[in-house]
Structures are given as structure tokens and as C-alpha cells.
N, C-alpha and C. Protein backbone atom coordinates (compact mmCIF):
# COMPACT_ATOMS: atom_id res chain seq x y z
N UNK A 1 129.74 176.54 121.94
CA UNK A 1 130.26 176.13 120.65
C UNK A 1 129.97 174.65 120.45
N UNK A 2 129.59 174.52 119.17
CA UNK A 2 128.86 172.79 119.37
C UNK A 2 129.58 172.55 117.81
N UNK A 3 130.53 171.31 117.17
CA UNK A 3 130.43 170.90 116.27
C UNK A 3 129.34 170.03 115.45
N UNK A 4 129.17 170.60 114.40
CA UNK A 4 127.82 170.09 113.94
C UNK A 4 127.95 168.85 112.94
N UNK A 5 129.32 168.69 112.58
CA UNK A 5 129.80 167.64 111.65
C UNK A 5 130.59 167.20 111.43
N UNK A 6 131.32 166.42 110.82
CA UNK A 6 132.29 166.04 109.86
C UNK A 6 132.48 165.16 108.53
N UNK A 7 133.34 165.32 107.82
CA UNK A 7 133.58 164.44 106.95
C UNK A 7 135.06 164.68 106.48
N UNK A 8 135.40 164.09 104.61
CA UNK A 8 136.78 163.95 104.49
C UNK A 8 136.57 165.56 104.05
N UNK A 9 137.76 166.10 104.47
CA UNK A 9 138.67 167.64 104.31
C UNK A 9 137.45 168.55 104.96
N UNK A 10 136.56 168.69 105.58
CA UNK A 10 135.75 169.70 106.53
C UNK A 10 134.92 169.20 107.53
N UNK A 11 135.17 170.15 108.27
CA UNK A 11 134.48 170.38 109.53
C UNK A 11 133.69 171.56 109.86
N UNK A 12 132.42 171.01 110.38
CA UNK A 12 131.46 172.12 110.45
C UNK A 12 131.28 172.55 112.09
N UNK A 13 131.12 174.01 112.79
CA UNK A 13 131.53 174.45 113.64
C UNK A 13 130.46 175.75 113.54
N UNK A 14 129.23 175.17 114.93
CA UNK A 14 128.14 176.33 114.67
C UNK A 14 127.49 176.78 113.18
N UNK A 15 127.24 176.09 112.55
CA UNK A 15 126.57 175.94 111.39
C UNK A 15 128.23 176.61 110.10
N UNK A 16 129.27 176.86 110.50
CA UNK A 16 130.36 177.36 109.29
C UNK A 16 131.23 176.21 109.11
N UNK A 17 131.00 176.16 107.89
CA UNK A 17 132.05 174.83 106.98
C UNK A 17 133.50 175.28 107.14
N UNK A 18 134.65 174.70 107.69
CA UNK A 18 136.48 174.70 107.67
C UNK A 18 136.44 173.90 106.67
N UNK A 19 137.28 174.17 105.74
CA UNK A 19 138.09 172.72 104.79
C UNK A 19 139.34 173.19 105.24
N UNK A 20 139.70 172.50 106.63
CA UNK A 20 141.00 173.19 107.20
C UNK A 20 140.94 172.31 108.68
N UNK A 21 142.29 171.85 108.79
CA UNK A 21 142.30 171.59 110.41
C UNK A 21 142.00 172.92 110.80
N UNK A 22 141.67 172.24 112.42
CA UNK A 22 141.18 173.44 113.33
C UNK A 22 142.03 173.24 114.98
N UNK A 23 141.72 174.59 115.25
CA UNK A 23 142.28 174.16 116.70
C UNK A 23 140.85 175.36 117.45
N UNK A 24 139.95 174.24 118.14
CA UNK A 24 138.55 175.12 119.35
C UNK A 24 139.06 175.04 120.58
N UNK A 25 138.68 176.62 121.02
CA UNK A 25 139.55 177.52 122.30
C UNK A 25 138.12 177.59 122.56
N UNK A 26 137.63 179.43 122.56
CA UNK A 26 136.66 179.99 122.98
C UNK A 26 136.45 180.36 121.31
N UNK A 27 137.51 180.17 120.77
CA UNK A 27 137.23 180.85 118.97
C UNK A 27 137.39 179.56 118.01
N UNK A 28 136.88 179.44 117.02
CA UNK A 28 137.87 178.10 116.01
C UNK A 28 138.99 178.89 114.91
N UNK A 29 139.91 178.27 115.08
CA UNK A 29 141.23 178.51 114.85
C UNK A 29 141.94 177.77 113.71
N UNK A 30 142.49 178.22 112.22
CA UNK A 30 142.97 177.45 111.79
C UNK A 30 144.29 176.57 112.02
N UNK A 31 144.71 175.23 112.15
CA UNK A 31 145.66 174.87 112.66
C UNK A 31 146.90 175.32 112.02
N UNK A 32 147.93 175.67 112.58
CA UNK A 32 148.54 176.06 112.08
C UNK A 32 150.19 175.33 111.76
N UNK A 33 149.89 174.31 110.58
CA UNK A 33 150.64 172.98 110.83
C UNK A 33 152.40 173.38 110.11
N UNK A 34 152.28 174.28 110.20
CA UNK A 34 154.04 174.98 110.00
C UNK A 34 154.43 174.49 111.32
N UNK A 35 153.76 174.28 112.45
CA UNK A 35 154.97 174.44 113.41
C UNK A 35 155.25 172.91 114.13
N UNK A 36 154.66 172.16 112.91
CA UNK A 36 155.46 171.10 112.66
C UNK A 36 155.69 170.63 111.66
N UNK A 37 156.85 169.47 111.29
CA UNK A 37 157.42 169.17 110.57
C UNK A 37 156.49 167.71 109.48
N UNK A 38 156.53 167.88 108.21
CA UNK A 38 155.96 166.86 108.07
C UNK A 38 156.70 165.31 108.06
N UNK A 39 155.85 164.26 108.18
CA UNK A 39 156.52 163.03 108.50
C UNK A 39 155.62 161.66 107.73
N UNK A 40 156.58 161.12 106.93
CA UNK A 40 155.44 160.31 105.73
C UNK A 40 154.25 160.46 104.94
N UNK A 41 154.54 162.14 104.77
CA UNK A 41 153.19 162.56 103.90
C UNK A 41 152.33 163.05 104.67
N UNK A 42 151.95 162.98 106.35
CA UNK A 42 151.06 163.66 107.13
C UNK A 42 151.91 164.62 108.35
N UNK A 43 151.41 165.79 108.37
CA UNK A 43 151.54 166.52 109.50
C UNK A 43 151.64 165.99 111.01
N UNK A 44 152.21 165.95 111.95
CA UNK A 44 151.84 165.41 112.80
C UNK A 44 151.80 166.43 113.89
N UNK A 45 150.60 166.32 114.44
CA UNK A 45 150.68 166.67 116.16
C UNK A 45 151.74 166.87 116.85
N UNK A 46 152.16 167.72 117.40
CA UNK A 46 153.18 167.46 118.07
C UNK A 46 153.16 168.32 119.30
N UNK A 47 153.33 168.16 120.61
CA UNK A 47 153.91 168.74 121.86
C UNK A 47 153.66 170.16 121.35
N UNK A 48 154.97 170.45 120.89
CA UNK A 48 155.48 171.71 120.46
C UNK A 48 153.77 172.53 119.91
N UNK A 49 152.74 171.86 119.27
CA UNK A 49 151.98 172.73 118.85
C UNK A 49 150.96 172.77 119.99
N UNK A 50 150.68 171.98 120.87
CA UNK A 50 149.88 171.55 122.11
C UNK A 50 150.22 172.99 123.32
N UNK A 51 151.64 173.13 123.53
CA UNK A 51 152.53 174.02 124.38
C UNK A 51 151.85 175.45 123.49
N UNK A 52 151.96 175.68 122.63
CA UNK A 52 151.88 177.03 121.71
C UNK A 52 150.53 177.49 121.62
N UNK A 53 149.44 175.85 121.82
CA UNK A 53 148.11 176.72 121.86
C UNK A 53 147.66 176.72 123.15
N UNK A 54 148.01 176.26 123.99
CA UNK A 54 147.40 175.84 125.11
C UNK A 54 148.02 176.27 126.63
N UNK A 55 149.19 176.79 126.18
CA UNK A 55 150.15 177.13 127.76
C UNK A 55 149.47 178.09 128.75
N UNK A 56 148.96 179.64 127.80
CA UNK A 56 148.49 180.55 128.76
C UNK A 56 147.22 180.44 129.46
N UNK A 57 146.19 179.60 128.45
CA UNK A 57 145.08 179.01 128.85
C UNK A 57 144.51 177.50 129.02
N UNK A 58 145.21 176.64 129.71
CA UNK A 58 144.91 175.34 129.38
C UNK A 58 143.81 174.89 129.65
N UNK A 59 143.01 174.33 129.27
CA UNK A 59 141.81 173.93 129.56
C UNK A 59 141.70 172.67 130.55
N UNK A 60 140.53 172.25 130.47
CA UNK A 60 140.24 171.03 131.54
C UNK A 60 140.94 169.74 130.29
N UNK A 61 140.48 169.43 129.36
CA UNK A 61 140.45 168.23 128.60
C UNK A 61 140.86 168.63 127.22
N UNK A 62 141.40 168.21 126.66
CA UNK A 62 141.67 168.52 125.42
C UNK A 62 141.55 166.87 124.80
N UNK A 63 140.57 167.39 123.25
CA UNK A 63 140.29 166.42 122.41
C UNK A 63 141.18 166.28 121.35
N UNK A 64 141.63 165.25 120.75
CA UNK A 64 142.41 165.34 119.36
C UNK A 64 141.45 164.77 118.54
N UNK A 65 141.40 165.16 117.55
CA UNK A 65 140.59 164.07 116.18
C UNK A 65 141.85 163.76 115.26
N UNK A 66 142.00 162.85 114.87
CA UNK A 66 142.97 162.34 114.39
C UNK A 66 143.22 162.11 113.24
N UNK A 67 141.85 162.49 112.36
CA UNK A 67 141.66 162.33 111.00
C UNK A 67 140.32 161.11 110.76
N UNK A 68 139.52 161.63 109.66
CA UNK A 68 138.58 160.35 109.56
C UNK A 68 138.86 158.80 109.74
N UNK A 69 140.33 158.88 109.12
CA UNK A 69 140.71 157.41 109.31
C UNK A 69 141.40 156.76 110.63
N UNK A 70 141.57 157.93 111.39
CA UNK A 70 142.50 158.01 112.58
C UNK A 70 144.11 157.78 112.11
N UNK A 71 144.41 158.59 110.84
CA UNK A 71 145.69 158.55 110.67
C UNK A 71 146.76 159.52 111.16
N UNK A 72 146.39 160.80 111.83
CA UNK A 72 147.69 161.52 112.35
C UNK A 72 148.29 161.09 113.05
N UNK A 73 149.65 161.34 112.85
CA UNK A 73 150.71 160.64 113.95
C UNK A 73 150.49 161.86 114.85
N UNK A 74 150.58 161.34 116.49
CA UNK A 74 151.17 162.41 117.36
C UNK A 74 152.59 162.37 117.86
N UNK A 75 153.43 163.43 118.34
CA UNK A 75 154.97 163.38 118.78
C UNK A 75 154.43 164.09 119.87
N UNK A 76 154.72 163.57 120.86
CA UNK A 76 155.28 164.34 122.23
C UNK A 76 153.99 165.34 122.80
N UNK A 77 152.77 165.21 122.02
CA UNK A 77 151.58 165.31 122.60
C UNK A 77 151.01 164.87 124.25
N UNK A 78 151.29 163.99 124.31
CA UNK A 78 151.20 163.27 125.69
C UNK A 78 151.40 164.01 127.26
N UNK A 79 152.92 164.00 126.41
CA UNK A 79 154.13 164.33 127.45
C UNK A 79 153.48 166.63 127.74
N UNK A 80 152.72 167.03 126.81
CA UNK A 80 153.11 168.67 126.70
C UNK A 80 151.81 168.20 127.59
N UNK A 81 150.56 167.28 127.63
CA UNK A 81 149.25 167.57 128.23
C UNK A 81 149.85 167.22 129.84
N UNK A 82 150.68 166.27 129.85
CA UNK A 82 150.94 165.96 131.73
C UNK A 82 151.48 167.12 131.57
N UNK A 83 152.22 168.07 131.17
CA UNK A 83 153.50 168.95 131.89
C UNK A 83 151.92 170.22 132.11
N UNK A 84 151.00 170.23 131.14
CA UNK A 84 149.99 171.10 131.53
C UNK A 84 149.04 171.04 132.20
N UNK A 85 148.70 169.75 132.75
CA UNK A 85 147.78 169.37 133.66
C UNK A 85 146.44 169.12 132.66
N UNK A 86 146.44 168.81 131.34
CA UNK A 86 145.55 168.50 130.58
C UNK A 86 144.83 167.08 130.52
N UNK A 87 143.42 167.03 130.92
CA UNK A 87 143.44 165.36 130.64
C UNK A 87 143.71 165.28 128.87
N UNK A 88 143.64 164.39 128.79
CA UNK A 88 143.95 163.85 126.69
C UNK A 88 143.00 162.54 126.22
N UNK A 89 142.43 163.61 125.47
CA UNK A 89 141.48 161.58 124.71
C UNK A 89 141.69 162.50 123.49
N UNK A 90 142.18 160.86 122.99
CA UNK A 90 142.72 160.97 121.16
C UNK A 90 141.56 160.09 120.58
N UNK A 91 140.55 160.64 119.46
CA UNK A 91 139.83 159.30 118.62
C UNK A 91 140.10 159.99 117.16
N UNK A 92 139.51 159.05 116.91
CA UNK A 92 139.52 159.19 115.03
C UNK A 92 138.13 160.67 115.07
N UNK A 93 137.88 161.48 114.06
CA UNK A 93 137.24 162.86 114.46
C UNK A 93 136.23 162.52 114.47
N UNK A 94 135.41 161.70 113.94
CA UNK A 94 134.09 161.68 113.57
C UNK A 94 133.58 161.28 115.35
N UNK A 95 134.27 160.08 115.74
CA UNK A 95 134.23 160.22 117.44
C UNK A 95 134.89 161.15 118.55
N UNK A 96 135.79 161.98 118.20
CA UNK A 96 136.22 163.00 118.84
C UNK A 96 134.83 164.11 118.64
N UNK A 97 134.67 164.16 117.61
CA UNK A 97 133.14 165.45 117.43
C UNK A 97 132.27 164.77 119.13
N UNK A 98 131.42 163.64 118.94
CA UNK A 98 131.14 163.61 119.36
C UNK A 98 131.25 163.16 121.25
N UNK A 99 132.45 163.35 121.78
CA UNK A 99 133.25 163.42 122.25
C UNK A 99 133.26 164.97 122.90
N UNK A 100 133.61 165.86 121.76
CA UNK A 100 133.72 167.11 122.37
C UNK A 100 132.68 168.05 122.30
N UNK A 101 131.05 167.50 121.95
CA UNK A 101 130.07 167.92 122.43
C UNK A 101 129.81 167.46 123.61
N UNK A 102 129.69 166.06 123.89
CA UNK A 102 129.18 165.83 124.94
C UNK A 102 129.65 166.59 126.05
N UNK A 103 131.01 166.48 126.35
CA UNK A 103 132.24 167.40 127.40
C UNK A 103 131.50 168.73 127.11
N UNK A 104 131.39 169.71 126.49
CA UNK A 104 131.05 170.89 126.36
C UNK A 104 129.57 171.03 127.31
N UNK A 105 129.15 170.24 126.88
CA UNK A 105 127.36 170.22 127.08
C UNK A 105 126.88 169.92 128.63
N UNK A 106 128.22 168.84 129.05
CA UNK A 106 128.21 168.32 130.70
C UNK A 106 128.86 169.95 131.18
N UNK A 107 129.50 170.92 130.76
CA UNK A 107 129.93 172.02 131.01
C UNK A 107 131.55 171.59 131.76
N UNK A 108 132.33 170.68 130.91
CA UNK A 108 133.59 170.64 130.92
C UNK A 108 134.13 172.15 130.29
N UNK A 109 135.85 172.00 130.96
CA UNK A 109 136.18 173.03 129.62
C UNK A 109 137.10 172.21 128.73
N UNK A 110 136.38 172.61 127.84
CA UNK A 110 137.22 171.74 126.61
C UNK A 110 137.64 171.96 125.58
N UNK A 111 139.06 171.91 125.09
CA UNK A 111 139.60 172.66 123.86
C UNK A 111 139.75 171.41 122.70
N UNK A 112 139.90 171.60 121.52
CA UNK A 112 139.96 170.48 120.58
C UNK A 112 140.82 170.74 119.13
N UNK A 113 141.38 169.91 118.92
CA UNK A 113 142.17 170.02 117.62
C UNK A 113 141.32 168.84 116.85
N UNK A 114 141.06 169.36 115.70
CA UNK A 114 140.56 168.23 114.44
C UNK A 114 140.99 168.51 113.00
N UNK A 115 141.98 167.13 113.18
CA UNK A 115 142.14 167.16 111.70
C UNK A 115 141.29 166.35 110.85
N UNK A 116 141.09 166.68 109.75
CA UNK A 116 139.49 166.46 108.77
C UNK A 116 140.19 165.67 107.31
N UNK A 117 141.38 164.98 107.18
CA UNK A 117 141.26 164.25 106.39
C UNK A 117 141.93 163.07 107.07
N UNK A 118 142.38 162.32 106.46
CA UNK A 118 143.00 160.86 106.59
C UNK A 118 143.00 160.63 108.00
């Protein structure tokens, strides 16, 4: 699975356009930002959604993209990757993309959340 792009509100994933956060397993996944609360107008990351995608299968590394501008807040993200044995690198997406090709390509396992606006 190779991301092929980004910009503001999509992300491209094996040549298919998301206008949608995502969460990449072995599948791309729309994020599913109900299962957190919003906080100053943006969704934030949180633990709680890290634990929900990631518990039965955790991967080696998990990427965050944080938004083009690197504006998502994270909560308690941190704390769910030590309790899973996850390493964690957070960038703004446009460097998380490339980020979570490279890891893929060295044949890490690597799961990734990207959010695609702010």
C-alpha cells in the first residue's frame, strides 16, 4: 500500500482519492471521528481511538498526519502507543505521507492515521 498524495480535504491511497480522514491497517479505513469528542472546532486524536484501532493488531510504528497545517490536537495518543508497544512519529501529513512510504518500503509494519485538512 503506497500513498500517492496529499492535499487540503484528500488523500490519495493506491491511485483512490478519500476526501475523508483515514485510518491504513492492511485496508484504508474511514476515520471514524465520533469516538471522539470535538475540541475548538477540530476533532482530536485521541488514545481512546488509537486503543480501538490498533489493540488486536498493533503494528510496529504508527504514523499520525496531523493535518496539512499540522493542526490536530492529540489527547492521550502517546500514553495508548507505550501501553501498546507502538513506536509514534507525529508530522504535519504531507511529511507523514512521506514518512509512511518510506517505513512501508524498508518493510516496517506500519499503520497510519491522516487527517487531510487543517
Amino acid at each position: 500500500m503506497r500513498v500517492d498524495g496529499t492535499g487540503f480535504g484528500y488523500i490519495i491511497v493506491d491511485g483512490v482519492r478519500y476526501d475523508y480522514d483515514v485510518v491504513i491497517t492492511d485496508r484504508v479505513m474511514k476515520r471514524k471521528k465520533e469516538l471522539s469528542a470535538v475540541e475548538s472546532g477540530h476533532t482530536p486524536l485521541t488514545g481512546e481511538e488509537v486503543l480501538h484501532y490498533f489493540s488486536e493488531r498493533p503494528p510496529e510504528v504508527l504514523v499520525v498526519g496531523t493535518g496539512q497545517s499540522g493542526l490536530m490536537p492529540l489527547s492521550g495518543v502517546e500514553e495508548a502507543c507505550e501501553k501498546l508497544n507502538i513506536e509514534l512519529i507525529v508530522e504535519r501529513t504531507p511529511d507523514a505521507v512521506r514518512t509512511f512510504n518510506k517505513l512501508r518500503e524498508s518493510g516496517r509494519k506500519v499503520n497510519a492515521i491522516f487527517h487531510v485538512t487543517c
